[in-house]
Protein backbone atom coordinates (compact mmCIF):
# COMPACT_ATOMS: atom_id res chain seq x y z
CA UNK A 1 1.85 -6.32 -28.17
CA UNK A 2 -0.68 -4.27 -29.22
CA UNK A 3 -4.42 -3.66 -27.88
CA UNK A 4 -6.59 -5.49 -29.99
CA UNK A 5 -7.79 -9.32 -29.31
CA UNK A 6 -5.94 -12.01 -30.62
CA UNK A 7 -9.36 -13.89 -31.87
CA UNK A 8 -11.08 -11.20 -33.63
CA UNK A 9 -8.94 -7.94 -34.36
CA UNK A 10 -10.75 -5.64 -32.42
CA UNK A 11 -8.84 -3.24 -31.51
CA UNK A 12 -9.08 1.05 -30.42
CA UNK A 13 -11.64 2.82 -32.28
CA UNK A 14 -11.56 7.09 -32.46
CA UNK A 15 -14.53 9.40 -32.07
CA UNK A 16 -15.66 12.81 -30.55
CA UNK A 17 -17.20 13.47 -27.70
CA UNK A 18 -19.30 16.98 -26.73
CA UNK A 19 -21.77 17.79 -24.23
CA UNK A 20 -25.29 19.80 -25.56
CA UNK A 21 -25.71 21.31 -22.36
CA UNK A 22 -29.08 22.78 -23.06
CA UNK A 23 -29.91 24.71 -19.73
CA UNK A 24 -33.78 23.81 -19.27
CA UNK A 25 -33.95 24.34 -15.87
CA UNK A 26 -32.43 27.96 -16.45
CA UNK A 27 -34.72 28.62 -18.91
CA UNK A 28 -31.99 29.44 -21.71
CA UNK A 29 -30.36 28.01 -24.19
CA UNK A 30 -26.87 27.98 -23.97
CA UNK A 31 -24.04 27.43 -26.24
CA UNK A 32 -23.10 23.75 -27.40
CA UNK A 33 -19.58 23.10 -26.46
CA UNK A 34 -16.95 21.67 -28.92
CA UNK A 35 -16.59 18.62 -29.60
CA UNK A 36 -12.93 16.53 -28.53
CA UNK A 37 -11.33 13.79 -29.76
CA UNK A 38 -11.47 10.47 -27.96
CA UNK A 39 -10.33 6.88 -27.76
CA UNK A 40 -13.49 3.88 -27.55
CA UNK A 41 -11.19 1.36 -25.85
CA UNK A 42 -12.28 -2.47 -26.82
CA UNK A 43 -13.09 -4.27 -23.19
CA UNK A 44 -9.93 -6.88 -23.38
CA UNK A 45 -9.30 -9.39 -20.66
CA UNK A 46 -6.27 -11.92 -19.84
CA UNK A 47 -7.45 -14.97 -20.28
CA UNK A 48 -5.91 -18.83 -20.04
CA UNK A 49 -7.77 -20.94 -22.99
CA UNK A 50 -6.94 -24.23 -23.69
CA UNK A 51 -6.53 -24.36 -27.88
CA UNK A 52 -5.93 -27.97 -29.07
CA UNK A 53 -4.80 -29.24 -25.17
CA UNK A 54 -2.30 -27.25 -24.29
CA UNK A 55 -2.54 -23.87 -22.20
CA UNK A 56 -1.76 -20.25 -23.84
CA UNK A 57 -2.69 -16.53 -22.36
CA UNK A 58 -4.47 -14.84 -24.70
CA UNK A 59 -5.84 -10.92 -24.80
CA UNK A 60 -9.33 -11.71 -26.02
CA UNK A 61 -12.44 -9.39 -25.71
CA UNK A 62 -15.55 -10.24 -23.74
CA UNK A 63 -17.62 -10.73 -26.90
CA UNK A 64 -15.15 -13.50 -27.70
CA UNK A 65 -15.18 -15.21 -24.44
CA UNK A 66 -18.92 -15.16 -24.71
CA UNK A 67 -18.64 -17.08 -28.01
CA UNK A 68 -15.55 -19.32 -27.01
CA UNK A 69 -18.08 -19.99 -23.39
CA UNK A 70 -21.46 -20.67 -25.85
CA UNK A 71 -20.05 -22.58 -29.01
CA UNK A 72 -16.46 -23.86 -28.21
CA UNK A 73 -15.21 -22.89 -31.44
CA UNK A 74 -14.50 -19.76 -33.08
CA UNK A 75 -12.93 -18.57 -35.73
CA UNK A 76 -9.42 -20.71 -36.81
CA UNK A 77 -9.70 -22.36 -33.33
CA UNK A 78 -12.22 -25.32 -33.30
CA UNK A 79 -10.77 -26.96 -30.24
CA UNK A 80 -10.58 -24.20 -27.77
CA UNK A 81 -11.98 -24.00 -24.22
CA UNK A 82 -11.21 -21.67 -21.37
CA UNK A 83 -9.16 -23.33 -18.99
């Protein structure tokens, strides 16, 4: 199973990172390093919903069990509740 949330499709997202390190309290600028590849992980959680009555674990991200906590529905689900 892969990392993205079964609700939405959110899933791993690349980037770069760097740091400017600028050196004010030295008085001097120095160099900016390079910048590196790396992976914005979606915050996924293990949840038990209930989708229609009946129980299923799902990998859903916190935005979703915000939505699924608010409005009860979401997305292709409209009977779903966390259990």
């Amino acid at each position: 199973m892969s990392y993205v949330c079964q609700i939405c499709g959110k899933g791993n997202v690349m980037g770069r990172s760097h740091t400017h390190k600028r050196g004010v309290a030295g008085k001097r600028w120095k160099k900016r390093t390079t910048k590196t590849p790396r992976l914005f992980k979606v915050n996924l959680q293990r949840v038990t919903v209930l989708v229609n009555g009946e129980e299923k674990k799902m990998r859903l991200c916190a935005k979703c069990i915000k939505r699924v906590k608010k409005y009860k529905s979401i997305g292709e689900f409209n009977d779903i509740a966390l259990a």
